[in-house]
PDB file of N, CA and C in Angstrom:
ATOM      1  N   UNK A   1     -60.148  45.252  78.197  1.00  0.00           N
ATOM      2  CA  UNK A   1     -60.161  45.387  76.767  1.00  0.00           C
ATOM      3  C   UNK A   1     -60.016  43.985  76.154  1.00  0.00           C
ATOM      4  N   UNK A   2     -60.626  43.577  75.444  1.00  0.00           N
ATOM      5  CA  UNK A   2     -60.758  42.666  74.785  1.00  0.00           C
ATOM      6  C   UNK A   2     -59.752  42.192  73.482  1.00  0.00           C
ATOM      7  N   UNK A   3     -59.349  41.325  72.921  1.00  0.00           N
ATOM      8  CA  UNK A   3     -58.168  40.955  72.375  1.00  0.00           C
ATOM      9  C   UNK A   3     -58.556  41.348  70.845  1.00  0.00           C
ATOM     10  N   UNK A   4     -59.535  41.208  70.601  1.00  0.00           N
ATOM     11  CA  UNK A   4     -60.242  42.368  69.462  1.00  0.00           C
ATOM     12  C   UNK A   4     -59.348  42.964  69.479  1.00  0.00           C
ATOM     13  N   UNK A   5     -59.868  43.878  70.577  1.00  0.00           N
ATOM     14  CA  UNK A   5     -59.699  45.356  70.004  1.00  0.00           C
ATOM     15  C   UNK A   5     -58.434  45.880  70.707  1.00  0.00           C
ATOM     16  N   UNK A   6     -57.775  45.208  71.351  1.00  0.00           N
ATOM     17  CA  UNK A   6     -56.082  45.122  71.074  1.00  0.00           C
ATOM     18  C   UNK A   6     -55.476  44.973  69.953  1.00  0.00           C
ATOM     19  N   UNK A   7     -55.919  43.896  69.146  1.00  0.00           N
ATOM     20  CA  UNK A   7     -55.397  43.527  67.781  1.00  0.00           C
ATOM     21  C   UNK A   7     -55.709  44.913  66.655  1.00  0.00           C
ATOM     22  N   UNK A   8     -57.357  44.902  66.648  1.00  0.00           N
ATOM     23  CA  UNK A   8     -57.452  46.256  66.149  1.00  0.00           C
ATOM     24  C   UNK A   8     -56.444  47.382  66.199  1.00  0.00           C
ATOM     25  N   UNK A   9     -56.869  47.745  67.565  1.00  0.00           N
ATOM     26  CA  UNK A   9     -56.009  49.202  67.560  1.00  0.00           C
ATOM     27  C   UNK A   9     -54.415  48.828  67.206  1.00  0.00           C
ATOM     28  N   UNK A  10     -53.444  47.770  67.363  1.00  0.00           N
ATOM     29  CA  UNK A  10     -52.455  47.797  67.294  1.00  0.00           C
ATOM     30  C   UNK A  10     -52.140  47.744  65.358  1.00  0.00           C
ATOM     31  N   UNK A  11     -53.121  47.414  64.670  1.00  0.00           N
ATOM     32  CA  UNK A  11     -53.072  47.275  63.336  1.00  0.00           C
ATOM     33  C   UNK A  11     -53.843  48.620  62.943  1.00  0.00           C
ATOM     34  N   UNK A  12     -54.713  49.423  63.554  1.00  0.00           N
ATOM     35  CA  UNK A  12     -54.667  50.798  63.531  1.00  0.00           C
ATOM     36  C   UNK A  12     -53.351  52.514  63.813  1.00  0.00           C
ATOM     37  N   UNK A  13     -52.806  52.018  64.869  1.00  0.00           N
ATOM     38  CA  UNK A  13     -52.107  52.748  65.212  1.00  0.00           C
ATOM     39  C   UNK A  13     -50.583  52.415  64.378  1.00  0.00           C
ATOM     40  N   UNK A  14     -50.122  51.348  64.237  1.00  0.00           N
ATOM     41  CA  UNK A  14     -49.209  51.223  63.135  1.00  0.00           C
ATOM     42  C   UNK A  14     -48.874  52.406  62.123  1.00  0.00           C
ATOM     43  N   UNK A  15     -50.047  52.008  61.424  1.00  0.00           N
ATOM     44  CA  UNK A  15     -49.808  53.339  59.868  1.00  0.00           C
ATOM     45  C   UNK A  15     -50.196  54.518  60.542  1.00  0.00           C
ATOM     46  N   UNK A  16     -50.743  54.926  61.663  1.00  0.00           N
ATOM     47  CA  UNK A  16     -50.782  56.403  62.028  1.00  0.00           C
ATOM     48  C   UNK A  16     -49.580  57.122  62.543  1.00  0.00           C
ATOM     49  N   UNK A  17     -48.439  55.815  62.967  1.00  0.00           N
ATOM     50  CA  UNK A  17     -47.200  55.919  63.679  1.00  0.00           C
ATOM     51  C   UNK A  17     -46.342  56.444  62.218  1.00  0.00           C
ATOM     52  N   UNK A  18     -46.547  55.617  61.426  1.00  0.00           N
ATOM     53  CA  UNK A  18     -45.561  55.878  59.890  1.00  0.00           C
ATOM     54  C   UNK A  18     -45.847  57.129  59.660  1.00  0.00           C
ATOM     55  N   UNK A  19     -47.276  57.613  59.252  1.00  0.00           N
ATOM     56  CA  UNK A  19     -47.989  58.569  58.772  1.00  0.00           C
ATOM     57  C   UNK A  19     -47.322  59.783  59.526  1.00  0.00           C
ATOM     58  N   UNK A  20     -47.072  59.945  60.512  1.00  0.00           N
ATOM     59  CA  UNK A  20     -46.800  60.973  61.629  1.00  0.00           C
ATOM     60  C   UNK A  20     -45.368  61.461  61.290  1.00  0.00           C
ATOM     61  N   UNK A  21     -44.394  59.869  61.475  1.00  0.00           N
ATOM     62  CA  UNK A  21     -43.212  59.911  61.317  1.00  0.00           C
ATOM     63  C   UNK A  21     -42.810  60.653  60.049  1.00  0.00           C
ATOM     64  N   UNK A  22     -43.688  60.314  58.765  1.00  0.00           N
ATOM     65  CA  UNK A  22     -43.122  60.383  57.292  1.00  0.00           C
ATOM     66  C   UNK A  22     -44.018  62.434  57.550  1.00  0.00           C
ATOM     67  N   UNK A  23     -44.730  62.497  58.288  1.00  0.00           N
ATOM     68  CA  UNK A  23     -44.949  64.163  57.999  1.00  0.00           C
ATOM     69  C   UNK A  23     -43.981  64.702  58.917  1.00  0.00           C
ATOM     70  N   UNK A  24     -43.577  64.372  59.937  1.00  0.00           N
ATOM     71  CA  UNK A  24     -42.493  64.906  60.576  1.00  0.00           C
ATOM     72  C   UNK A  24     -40.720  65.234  59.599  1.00  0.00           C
ATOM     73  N   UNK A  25     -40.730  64.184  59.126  1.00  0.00           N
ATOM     74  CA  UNK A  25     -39.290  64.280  58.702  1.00  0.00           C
ATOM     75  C   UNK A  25     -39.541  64.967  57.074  1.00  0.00           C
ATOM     76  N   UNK A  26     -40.642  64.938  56.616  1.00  0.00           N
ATOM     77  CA  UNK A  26     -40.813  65.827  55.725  1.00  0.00           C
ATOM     78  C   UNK A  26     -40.805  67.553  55.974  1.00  0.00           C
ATOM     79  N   UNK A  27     -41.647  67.664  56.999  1.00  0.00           N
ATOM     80  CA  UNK A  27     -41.177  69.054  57.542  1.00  0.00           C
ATOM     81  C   UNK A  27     -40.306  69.374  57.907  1.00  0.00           C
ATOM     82  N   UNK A  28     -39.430  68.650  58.624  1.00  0.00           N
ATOM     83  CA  UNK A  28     -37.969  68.978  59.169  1.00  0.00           C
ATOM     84  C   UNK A  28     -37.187  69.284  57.839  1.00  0.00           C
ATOM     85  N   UNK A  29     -37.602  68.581  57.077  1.00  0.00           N
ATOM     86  CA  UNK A  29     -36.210  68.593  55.647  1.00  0.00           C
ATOM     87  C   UNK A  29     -36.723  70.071  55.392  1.00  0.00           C
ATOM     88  N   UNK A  30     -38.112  70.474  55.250  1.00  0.00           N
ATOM     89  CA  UNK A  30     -38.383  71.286  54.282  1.00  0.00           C
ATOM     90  C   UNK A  30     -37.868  72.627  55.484  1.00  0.00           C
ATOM     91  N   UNK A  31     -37.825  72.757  56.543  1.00  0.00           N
ATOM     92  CA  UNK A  31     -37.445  73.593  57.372  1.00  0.00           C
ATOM     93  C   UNK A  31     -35.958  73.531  57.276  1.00  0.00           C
ATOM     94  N   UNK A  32     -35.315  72.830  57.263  1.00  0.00           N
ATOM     95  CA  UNK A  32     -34.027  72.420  57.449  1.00  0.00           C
ATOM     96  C   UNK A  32     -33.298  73.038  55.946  1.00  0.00           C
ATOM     97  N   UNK A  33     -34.182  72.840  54.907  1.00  0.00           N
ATOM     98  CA  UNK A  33     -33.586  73.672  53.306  1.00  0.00           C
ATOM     99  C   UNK A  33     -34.021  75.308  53.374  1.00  0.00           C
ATOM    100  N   UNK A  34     -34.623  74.983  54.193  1.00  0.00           N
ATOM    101  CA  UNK A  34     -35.050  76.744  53.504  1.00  0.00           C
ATOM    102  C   UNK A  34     -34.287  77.966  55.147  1.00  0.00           C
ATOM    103  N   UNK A  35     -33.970  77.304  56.493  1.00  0.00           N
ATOM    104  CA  UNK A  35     -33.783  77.971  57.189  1.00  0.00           C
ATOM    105  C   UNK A  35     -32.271  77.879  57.617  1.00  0.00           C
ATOM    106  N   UNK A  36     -31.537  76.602  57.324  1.00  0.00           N
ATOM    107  CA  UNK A  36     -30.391  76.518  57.018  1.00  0.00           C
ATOM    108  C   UNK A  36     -29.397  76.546  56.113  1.00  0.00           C
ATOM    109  N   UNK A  37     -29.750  75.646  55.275  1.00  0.00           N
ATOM    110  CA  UNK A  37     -29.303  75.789  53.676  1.00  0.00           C
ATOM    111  C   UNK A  37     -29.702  74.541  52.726  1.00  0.00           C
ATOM    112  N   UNK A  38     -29.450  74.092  51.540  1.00  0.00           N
ATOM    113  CA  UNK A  38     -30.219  73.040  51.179  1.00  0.00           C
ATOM    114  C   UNK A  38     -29.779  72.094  51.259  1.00  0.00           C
ATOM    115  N   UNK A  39     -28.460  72.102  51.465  1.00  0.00           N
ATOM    116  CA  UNK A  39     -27.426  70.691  51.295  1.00  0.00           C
ATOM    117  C   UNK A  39     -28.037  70.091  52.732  1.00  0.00           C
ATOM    118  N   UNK A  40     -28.053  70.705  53.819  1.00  0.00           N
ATOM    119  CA  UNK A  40     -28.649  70.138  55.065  1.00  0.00           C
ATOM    120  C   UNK A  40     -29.988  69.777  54.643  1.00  0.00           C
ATOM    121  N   UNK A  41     -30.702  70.165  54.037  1.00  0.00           N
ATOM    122  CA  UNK A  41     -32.377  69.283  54.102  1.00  0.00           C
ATOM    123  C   UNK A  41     -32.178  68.468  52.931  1.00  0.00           C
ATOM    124  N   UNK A  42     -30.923  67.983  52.090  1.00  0.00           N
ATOM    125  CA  UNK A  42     -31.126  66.899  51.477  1.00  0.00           C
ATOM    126  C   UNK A  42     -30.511  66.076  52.279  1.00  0.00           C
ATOM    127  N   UNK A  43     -29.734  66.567  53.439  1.00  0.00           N
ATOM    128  CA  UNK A  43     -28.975  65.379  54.344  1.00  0.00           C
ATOM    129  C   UNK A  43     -30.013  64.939  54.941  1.00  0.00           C
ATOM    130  N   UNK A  44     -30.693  65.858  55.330  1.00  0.00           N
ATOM    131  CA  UNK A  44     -32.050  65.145  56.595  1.00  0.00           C
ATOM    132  C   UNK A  44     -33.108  64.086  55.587  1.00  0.00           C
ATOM    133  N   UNK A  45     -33.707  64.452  54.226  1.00  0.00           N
ATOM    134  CA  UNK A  45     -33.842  63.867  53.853  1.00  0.00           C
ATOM    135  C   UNK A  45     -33.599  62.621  53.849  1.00  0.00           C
ATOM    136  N   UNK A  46     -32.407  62.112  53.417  1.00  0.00           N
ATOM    137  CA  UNK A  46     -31.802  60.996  53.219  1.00  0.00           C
ATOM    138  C   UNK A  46     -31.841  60.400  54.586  1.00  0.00           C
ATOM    139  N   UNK A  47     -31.383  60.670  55.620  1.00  0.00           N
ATOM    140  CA  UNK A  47     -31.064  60.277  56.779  1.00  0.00           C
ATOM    141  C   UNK A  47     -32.352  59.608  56.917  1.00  0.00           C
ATOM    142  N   UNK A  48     -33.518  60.662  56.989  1.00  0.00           N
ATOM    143  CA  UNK A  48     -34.920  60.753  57.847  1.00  0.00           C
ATOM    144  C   UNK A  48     -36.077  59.860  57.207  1.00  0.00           C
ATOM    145  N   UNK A  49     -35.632  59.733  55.829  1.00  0.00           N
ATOM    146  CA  UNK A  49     -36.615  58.934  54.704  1.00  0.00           C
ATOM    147  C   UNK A  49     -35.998  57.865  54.279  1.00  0.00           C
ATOM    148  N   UNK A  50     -35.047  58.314  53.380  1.00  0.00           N
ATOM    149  CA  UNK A  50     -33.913  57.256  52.219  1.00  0.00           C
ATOM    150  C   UNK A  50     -33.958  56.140  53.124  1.00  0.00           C
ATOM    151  N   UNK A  51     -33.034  56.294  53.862  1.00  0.00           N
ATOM    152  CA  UNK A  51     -31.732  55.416  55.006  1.00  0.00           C
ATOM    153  C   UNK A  51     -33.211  54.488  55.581  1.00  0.00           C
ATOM    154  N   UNK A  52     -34.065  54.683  56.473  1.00  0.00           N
ATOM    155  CA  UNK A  52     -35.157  53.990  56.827  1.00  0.00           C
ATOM    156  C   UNK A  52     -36.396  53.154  56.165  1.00  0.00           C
ATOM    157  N   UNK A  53     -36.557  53.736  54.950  1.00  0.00           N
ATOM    158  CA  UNK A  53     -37.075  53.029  53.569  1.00  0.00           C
ATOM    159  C   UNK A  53     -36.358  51.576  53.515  1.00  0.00           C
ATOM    160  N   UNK A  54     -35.214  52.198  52.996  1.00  0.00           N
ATOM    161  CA  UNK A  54     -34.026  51.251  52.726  1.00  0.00           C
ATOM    162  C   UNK A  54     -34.023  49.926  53.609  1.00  0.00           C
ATOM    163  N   UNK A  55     -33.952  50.190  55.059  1.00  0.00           N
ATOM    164  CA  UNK A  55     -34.038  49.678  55.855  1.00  0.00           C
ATOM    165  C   UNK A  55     -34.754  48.395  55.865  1.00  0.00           C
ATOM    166  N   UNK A  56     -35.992  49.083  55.701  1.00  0.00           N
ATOM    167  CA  UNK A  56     -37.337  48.678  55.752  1.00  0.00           C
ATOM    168  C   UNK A  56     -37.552  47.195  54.718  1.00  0.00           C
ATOM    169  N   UNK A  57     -37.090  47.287  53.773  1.00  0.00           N
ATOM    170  CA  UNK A  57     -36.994  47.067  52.789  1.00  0.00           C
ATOM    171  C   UNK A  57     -36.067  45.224  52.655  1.00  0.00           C
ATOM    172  N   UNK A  58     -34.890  45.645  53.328  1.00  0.00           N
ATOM    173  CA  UNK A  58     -34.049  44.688  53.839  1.00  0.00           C
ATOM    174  C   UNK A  58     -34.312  43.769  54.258  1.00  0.00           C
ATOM    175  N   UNK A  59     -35.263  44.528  55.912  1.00  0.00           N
ATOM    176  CA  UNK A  59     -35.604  43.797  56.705  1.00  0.00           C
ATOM    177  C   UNK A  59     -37.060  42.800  56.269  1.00  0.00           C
ATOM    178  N   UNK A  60     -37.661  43.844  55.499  1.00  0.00           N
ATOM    179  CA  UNK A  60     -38.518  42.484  55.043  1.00  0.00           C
ATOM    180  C   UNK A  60     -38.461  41.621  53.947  1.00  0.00           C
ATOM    181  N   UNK A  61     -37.308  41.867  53.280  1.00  0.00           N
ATOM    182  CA  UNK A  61     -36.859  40.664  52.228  1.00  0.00           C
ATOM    183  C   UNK A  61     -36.252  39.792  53.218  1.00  0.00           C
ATOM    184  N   UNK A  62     -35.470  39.501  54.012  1.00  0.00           N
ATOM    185  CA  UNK A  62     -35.010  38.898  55.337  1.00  0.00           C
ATOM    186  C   UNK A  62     -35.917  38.073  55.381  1.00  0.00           C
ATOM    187  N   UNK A  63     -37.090  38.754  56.227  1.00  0.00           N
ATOM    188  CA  UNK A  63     -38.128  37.581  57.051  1.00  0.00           C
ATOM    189  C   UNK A  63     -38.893  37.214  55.828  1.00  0.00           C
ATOM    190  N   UNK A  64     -38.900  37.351  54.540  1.00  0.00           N
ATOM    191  CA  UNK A  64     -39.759  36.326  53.526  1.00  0.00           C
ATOM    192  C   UNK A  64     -38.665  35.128  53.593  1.00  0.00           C
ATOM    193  N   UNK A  65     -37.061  35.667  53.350  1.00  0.00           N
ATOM    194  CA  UNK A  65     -36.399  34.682  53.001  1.00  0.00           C
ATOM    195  C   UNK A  65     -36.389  33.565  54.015  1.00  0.00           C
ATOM    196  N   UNK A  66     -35.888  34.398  55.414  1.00  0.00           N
ATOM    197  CA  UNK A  66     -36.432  33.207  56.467  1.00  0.00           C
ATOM    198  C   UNK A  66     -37.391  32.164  56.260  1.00  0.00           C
ATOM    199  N   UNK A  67     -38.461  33.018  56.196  1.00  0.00           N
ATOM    200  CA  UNK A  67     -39.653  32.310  56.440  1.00  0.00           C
ATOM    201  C   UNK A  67     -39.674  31.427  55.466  1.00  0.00           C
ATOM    202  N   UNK A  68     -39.555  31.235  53.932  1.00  0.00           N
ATOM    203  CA  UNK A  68     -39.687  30.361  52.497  1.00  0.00           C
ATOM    204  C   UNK A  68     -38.191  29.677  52.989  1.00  0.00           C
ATOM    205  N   UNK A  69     -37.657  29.331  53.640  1.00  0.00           N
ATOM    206  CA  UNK A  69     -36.421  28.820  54.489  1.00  0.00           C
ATOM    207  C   UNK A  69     -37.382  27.972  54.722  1.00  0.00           C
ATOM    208  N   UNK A  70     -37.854  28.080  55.911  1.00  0.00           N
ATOM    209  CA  UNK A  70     -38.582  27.348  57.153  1.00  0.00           C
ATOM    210  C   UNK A  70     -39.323  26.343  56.356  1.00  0.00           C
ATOM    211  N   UNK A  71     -40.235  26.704  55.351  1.00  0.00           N
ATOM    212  CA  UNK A  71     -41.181  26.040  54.999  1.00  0.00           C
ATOM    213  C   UNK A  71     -40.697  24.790  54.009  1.00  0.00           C
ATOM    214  N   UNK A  72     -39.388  25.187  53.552  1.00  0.00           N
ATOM    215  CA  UNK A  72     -39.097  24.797  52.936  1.00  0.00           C
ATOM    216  C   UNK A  72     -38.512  23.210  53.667  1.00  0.00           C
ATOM    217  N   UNK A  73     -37.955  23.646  55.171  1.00  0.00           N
ATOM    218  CA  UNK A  73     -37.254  22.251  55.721  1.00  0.00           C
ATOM    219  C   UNK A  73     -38.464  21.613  56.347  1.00  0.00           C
ATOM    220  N   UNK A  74     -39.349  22.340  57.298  1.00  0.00           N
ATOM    221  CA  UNK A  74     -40.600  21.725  57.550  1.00  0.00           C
ATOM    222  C   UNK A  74     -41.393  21.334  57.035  1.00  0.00           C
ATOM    223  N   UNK A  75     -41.318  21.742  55.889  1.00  0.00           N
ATOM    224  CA  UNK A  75     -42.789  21.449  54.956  1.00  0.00           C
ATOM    225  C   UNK A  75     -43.908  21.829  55.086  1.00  0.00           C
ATOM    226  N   UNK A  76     -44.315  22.605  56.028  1.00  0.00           N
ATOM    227  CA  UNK A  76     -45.622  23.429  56.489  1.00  0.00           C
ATOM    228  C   UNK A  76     -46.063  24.439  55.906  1.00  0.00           C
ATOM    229  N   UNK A  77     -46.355  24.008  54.713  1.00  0.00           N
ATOM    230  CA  UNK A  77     -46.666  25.210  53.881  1.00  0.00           C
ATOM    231  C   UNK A  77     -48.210  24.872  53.094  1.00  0.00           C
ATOM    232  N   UNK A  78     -48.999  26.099  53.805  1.00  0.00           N
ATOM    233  CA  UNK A  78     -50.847  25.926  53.737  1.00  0.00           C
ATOM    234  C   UNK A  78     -50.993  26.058  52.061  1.00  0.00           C
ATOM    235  N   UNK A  79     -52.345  26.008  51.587  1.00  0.00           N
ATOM    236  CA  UNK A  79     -52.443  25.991  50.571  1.00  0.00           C
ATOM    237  C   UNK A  79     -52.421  27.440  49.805  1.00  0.00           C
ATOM    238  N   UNK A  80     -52.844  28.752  50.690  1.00  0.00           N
ATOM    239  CA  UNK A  80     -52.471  30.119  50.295  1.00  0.00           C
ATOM    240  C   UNK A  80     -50.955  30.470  50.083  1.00  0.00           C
ATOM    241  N   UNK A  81     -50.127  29.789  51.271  1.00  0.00           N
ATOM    242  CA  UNK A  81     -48.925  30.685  50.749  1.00  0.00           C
ATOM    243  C   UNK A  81     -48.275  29.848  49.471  1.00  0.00           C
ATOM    244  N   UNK A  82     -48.908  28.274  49.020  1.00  0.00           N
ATOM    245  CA  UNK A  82     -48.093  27.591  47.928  1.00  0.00           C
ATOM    246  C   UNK A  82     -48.660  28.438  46.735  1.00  0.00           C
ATOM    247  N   UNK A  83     -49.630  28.904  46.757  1.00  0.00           N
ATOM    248  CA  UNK A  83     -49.901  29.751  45.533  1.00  0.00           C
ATOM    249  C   UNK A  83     -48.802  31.039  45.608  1.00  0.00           C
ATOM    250  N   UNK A  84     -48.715  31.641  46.237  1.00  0.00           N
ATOM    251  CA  UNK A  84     -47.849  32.876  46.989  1.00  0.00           C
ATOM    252  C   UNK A  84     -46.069  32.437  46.315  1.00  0.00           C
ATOM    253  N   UNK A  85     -46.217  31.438  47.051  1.00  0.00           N
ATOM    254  CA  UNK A  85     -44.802  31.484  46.207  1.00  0.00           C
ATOM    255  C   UNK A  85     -44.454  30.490  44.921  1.00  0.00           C
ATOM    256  N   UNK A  86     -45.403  29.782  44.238  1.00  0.00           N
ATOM    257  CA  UNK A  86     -45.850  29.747  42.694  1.00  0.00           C
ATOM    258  C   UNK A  86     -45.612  30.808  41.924  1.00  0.00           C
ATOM    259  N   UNK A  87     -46.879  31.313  42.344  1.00  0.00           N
ATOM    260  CA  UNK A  87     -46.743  33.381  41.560  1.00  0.00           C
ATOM    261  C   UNK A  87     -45.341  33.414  41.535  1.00  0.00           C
ATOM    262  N   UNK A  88     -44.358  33.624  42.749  1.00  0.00           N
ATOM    263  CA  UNK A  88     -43.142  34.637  42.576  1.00  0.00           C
ATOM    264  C   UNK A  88     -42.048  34.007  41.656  1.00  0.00           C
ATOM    265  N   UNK A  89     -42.189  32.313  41.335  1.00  0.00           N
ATOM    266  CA  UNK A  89     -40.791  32.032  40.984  1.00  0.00           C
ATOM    267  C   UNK A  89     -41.568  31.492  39.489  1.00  0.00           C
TER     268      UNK A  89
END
């Protein structure tokens, strides 16, 4: 297999992994309110969506900050991302 289509599929299968995940824990909640009770499928909710969003979220304000870190002591910063972080500040 060719590095193509390694790269491909791995930037394919990504959002099919989310996609899967986010219909899974949506069904669980909605099974979880109606066959247990509701306070449990707003827990799963939260747990299964909220809490990992959240996460998500963290972790990639993190690696911008890192990264506008880095560039900042190296100075290696191309001419796309100086527009990039122009725009933000």
């Amino acid at each position: 297999m060719s590095r193509v289509w390694k790269k491909f599929l791995g930037k394919f299968v990504e959002p099919l992994a989310y996609m899967a995940y986010g219909m899974f824990a949506i069904g669980l909640t909605m099974w979880s309110g109606t066959v247990v009770n509701q306070g449990t499928g707003i827990a799963v909710f939260f747990i299964m969506i909220v809490i990992p969003a959240f996460a998500y979220l963290i972790r990639d304000m993190w690696r911008d900050a890192k990264r506008e870190v880095e560039w900042e002591v190296t100075g290696k910063v191309t001419e796309k991302y100086k527009c990039l972080i122009n725009s933000q500040q």
